[in-house]
PDB file of N, CA and C in Angstrom:
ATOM      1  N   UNK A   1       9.229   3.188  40.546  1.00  0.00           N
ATOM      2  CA  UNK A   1       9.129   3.418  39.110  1.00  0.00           C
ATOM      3  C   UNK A   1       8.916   2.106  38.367  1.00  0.00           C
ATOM      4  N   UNK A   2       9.521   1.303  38.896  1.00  0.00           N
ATOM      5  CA  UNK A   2       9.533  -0.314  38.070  1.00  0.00           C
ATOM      6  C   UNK A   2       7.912  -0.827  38.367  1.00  0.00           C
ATOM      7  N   UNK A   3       7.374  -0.761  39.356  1.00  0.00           N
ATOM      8  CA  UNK A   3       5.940  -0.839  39.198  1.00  0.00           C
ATOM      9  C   UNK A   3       5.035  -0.468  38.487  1.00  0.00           C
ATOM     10  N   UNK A   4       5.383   1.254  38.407  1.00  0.00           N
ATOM     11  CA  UNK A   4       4.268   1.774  37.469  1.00  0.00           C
ATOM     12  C   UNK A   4       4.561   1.276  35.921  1.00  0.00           C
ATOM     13  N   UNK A   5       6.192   1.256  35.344  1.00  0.00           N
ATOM     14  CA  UNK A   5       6.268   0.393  34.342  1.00  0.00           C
ATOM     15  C   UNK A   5       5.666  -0.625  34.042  1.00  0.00           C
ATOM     16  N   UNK A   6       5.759  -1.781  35.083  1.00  0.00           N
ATOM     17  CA  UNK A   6       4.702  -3.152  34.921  1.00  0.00           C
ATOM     18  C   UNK A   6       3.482  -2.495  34.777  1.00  0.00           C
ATOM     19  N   UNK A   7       2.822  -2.011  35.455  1.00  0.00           N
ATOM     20  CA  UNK A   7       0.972  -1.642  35.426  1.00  0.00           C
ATOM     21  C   UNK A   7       0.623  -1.082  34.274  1.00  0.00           C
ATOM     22  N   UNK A   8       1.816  -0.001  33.658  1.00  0.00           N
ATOM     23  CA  UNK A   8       1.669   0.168  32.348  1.00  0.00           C
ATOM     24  C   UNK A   8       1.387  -0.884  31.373  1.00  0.00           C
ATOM     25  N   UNK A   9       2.514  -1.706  31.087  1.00  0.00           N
ATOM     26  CA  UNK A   9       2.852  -2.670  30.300  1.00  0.00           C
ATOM     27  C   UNK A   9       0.990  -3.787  30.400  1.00  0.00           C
ATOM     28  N   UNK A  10       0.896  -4.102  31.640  1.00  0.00           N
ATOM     29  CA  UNK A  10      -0.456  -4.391  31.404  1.00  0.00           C
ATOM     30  C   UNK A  10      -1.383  -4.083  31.146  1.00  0.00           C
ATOM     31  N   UNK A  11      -1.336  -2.949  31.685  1.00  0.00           N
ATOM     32  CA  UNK A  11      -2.707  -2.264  30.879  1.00  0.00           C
ATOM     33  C   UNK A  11      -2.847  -2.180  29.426  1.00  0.00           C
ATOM     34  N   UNK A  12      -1.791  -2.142  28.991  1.00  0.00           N
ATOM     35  CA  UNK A  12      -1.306  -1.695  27.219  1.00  0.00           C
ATOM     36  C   UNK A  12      -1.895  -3.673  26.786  1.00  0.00           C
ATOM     37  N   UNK A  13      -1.225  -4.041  27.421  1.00  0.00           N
ATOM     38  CA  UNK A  13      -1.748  -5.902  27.277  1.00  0.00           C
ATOM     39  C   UNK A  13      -3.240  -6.312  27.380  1.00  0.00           C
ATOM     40  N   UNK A  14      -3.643  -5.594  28.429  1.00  0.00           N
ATOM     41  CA  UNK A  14      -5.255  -5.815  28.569  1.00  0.00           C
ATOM     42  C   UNK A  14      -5.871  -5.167  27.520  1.00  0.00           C
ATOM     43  N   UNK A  15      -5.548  -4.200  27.023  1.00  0.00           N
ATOM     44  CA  UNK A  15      -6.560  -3.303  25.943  1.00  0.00           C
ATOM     45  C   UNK A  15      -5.979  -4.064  24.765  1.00  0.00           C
ATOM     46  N   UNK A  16      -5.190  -4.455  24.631  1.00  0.00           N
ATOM     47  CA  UNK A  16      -4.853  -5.022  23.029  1.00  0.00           C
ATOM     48  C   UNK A  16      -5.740  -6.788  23.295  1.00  0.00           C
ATOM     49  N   UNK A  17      -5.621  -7.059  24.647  1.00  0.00           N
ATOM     50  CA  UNK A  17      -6.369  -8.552  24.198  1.00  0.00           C
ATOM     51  C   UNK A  17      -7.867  -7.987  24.010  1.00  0.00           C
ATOM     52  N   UNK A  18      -8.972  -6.925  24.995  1.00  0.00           N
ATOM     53  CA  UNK A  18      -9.920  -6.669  24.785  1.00  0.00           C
ATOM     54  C   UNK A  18     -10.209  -6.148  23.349  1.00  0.00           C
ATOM     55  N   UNK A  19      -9.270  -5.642  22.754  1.00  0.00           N
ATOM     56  CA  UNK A  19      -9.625  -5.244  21.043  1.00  0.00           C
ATOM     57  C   UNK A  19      -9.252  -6.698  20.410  1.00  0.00           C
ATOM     58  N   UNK A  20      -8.725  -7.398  20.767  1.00  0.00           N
ATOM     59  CA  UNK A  20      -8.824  -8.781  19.762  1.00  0.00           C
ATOM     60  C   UNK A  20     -10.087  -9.995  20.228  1.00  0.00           C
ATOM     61  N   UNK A  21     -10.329  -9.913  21.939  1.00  0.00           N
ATOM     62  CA  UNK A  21     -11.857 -10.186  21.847  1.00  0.00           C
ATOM     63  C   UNK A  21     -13.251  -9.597  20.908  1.00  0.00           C
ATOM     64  N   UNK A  22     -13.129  -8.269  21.088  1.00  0.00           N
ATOM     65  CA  UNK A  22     -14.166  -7.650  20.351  1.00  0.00           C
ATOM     66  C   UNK A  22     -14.247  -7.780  18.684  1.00  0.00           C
ATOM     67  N   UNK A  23     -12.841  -7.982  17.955  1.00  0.00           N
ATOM     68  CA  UNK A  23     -12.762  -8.764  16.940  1.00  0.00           C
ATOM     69  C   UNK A  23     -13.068 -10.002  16.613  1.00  0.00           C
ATOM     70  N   UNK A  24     -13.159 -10.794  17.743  1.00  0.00           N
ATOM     71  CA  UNK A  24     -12.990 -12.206  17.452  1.00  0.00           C
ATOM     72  C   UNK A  24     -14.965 -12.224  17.713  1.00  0.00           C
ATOM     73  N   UNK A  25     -15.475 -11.538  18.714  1.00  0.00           N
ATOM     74  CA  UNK A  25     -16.693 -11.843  18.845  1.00  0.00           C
ATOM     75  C   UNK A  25     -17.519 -11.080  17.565  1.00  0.00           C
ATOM     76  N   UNK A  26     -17.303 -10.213  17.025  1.00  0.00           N
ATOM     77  CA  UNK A  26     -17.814  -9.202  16.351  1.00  0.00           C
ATOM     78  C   UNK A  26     -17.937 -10.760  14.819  1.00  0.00           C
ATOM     79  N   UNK A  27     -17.128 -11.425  14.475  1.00  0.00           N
ATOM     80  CA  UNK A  27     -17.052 -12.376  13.501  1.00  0.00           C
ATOM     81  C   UNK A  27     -17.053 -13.595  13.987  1.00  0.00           C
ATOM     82  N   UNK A  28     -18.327 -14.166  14.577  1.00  0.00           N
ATOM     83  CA  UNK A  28     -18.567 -15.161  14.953  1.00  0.00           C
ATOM     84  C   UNK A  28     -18.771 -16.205  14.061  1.00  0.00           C
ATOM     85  N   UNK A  29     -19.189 -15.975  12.745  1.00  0.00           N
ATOM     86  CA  UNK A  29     -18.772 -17.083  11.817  1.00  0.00           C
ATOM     87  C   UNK A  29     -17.623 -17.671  11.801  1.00  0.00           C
ATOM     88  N   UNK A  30     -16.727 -17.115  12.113  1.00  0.00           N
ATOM     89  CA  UNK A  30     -15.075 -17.829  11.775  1.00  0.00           C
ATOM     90  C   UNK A  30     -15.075 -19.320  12.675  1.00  0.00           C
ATOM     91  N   UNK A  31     -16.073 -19.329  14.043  1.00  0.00           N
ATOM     92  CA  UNK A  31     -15.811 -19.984  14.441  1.00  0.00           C
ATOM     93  C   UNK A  31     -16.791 -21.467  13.931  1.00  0.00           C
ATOM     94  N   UNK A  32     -17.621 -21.318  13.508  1.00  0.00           N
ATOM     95  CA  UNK A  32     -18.460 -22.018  12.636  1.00  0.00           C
ATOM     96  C   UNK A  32     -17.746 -22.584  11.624  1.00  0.00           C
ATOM     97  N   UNK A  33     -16.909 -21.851  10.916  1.00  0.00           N
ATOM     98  CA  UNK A  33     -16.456 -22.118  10.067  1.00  0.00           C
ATOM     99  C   UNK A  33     -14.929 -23.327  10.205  1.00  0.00           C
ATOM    100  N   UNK A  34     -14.991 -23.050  11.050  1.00  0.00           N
ATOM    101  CA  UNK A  34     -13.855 -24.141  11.972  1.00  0.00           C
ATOM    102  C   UNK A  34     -14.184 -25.235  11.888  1.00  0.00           C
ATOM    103  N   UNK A  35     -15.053 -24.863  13.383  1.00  0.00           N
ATOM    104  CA  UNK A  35     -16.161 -26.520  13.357  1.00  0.00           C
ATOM    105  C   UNK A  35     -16.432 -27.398  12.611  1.00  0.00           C
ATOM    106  N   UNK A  36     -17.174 -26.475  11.109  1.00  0.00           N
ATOM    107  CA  UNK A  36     -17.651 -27.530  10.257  1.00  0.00           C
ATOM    108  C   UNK A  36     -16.377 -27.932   9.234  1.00  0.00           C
ATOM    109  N   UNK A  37     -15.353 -27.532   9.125  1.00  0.00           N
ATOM    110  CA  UNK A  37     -14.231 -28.004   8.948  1.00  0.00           C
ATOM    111  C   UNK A  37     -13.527 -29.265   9.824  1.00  0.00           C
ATOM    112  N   UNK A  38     -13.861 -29.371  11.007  1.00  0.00           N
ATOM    113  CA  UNK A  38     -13.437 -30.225  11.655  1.00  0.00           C
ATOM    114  C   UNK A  38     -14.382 -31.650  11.623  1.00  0.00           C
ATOM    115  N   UNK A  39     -15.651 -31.086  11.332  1.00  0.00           N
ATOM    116  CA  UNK A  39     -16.401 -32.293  11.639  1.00  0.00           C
ATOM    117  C   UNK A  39     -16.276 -32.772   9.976  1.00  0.00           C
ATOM    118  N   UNK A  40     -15.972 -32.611   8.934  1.00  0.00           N
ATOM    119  CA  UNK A  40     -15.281 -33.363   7.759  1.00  0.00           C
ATOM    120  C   UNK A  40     -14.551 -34.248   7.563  1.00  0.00           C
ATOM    121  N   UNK A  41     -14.599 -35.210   7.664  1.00  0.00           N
ATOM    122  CA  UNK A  41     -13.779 -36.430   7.481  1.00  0.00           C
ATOM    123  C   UNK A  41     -13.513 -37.222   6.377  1.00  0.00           C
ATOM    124  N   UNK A  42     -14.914 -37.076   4.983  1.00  0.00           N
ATOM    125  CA  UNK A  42     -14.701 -37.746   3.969  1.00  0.00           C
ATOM    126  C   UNK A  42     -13.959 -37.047   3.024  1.00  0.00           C
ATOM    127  N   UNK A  43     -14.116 -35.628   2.948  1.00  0.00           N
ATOM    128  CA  UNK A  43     -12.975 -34.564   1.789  1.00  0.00           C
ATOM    129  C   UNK A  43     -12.080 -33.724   2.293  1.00  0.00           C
ATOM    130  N   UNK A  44     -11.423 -33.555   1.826  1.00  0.00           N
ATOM    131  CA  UNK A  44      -9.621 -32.884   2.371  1.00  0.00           C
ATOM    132  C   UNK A  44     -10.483 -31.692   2.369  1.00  0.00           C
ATOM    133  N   UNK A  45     -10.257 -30.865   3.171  1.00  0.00           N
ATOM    134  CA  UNK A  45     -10.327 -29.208   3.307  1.00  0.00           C
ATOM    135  C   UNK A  45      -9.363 -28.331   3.225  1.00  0.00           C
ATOM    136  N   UNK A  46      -8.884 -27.196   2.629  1.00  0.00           N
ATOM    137  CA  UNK A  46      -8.036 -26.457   3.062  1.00  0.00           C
ATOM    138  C   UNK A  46      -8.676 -24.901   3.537  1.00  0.00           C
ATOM    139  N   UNK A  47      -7.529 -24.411   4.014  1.00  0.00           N
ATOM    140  CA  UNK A  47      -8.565 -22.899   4.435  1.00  0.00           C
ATOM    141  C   UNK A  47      -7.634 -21.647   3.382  1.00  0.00           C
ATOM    142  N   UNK A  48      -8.574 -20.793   2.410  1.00  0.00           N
ATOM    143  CA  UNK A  48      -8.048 -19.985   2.060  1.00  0.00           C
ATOM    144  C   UNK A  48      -8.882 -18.370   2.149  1.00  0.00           C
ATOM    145  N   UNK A  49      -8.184 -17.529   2.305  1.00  0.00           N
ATOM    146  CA  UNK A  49      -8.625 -16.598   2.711  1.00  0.00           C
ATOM    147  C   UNK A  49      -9.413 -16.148   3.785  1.00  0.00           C
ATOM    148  N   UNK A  50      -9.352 -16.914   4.749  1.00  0.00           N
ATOM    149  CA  UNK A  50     -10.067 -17.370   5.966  1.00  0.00           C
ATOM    150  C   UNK A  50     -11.274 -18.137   5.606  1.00  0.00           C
ATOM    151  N   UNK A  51     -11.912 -18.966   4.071  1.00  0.00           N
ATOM    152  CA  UNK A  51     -12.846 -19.138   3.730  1.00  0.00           C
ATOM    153  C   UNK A  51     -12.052 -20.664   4.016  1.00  0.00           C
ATOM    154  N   UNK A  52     -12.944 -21.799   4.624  1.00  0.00           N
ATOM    155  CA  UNK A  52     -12.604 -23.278   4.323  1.00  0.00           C
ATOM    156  C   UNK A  52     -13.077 -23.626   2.923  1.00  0.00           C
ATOM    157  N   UNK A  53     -12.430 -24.501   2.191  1.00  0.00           N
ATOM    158  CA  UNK A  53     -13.350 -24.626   0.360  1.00  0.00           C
ATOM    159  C   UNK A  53     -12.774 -26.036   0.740  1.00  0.00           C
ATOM    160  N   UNK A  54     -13.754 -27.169   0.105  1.00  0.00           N
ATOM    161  CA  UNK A  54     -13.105 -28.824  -0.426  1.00  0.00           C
ATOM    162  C   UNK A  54     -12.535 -28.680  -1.563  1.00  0.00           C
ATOM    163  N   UNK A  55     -11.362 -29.751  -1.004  1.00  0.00           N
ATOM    164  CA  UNK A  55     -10.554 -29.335  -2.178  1.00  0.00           C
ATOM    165  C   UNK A  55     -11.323 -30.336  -3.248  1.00  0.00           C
ATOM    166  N   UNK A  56     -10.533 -29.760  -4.812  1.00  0.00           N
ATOM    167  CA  UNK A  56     -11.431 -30.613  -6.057  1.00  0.00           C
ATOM    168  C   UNK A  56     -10.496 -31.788  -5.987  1.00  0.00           C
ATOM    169  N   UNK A  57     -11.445 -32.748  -6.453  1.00  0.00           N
ATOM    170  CA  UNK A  57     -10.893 -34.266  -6.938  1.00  0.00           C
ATOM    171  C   UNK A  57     -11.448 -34.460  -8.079  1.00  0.00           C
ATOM    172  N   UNK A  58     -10.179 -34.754  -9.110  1.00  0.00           N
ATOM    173  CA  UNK A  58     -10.582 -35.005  -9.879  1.00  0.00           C
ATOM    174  C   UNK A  58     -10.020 -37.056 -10.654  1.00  0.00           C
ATOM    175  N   UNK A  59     -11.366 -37.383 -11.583  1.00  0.00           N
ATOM    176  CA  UNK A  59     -11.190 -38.721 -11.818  1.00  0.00           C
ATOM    177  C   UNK A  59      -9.713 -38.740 -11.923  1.00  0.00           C
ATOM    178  N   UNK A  60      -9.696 -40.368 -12.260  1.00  0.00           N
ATOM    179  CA  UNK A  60      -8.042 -40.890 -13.083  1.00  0.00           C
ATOM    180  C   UNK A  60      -7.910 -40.259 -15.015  1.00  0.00           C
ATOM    181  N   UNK A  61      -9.471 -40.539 -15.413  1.00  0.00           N
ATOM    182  CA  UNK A  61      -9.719 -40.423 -16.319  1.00  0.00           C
ATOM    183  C   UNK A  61      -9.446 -38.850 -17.056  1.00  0.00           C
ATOM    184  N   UNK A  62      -9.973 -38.275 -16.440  1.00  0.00           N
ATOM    185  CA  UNK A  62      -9.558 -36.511 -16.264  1.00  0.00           C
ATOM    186  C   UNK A  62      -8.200 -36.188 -15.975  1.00  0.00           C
ATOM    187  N   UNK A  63      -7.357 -36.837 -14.812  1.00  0.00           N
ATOM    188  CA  UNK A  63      -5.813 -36.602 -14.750  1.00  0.00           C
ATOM    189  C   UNK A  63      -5.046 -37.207 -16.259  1.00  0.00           C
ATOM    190  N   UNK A  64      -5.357 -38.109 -16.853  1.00  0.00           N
ATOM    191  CA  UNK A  64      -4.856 -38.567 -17.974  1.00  0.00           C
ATOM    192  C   UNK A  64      -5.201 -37.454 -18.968  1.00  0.00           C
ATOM    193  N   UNK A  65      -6.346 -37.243 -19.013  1.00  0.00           N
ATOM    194  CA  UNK A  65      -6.482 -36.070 -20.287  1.00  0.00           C
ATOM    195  C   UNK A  65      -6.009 -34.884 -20.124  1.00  0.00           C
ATOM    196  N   UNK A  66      -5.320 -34.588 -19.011  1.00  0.00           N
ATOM    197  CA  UNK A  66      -5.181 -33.486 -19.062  1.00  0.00           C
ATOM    198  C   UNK A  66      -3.473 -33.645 -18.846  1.00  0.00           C
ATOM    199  N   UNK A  67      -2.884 -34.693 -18.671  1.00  0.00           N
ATOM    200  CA  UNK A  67      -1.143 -35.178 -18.645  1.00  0.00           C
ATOM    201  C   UNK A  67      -1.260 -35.175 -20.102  1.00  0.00           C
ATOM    202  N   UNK A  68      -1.952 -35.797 -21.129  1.00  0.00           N
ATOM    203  CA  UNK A  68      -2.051 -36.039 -22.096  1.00  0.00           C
ATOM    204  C   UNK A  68      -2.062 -34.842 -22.996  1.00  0.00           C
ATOM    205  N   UNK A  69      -2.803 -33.843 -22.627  1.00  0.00           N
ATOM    206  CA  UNK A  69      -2.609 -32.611 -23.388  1.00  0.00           C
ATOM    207  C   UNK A  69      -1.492 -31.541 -23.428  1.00  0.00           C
ATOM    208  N   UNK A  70      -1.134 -32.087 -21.715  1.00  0.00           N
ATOM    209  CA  UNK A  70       0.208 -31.019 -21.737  1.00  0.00           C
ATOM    210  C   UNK A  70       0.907 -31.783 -22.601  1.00  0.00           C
ATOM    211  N   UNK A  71       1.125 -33.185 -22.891  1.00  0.00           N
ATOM    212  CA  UNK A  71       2.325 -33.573 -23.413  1.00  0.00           C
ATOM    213  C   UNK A  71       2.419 -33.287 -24.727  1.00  0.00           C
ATOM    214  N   UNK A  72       0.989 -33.299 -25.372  1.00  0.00           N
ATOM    215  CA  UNK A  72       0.917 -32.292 -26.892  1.00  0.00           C
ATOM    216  C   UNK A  72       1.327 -30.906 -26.556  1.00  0.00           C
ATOM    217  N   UNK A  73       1.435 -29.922 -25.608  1.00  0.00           N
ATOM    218  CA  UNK A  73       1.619 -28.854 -26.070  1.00  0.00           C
ATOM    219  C   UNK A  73       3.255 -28.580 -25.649  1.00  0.00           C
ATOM    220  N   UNK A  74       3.543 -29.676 -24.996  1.00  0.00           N
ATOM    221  CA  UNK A  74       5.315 -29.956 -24.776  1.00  0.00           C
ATOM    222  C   UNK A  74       5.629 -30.434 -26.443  1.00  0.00           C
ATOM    223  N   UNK A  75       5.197 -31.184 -27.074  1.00  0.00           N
ATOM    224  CA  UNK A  75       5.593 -31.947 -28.124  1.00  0.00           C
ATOM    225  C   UNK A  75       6.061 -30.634 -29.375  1.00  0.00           C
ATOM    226  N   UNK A  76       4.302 -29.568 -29.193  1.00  0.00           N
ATOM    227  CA  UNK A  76       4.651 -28.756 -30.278  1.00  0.00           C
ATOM    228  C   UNK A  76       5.491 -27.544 -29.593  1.00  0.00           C
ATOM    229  N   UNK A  77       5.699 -27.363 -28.626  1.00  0.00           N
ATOM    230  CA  UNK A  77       6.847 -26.558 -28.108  1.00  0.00           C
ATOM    231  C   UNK A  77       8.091 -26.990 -28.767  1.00  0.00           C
ATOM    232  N   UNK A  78       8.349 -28.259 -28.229  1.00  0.00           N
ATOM    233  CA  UNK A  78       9.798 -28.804 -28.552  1.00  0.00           C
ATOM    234  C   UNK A  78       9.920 -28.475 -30.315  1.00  0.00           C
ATOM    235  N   UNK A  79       8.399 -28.879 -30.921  1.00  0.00           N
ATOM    236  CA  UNK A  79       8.731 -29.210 -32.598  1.00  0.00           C
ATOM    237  C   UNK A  79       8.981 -27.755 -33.010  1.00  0.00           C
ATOM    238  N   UNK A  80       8.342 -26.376 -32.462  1.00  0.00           N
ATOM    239  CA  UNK A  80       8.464 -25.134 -32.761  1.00  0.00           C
ATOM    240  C   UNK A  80       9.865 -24.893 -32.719  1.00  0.00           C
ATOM    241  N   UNK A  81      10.758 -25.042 -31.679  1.00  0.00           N
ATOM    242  CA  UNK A  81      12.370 -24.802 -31.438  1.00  0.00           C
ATOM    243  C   UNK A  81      12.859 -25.490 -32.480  1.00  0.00           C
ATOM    244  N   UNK A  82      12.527 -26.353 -33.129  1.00  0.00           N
ATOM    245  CA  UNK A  82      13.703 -27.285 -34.059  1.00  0.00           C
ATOM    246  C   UNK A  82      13.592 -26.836 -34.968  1.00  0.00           C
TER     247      UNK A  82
END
């Protein structure tokens, strides 16, 4: 009985890896999409939604204007409460 248990158990193992081959081949972009993620070296990548995107960089000049604006809309927050 403990045999046919094991032969079960594999077989149930073999058909679940053959349905995740046939997934994995059926979307052969994903693996493209790897690659050219890997071969990137000058911009940070992240992966979202299985999509790789570069991440944005933005200037010093742009991070200031935009610290700068929150701190006006902190300023009239604070001045609204008083």
């Amino acid at each position: 009985m403990a045999i046919e248990s094991i032969i079960a158990q594999l077989d149930a193992e073999i058909a679940r890896l053959n349905q995740v081959r046939n997934l994995l081949s059926a979307t052969g972009k994903v693996e493209a999409k790897i690659t050219a993620a890997k071969g990137k070296t000058t911009r940070k990548t992240r992966v979202t939604a299985g999509k790789t995107v570069a991440k944005r960089v933005l200037s010093p000049e742009a991070r200031k204007a935009i610290a700068d604006a929150q701190r006006k809309r902190w300023a009239a927050q604070k001045a609204k409460k008083s």
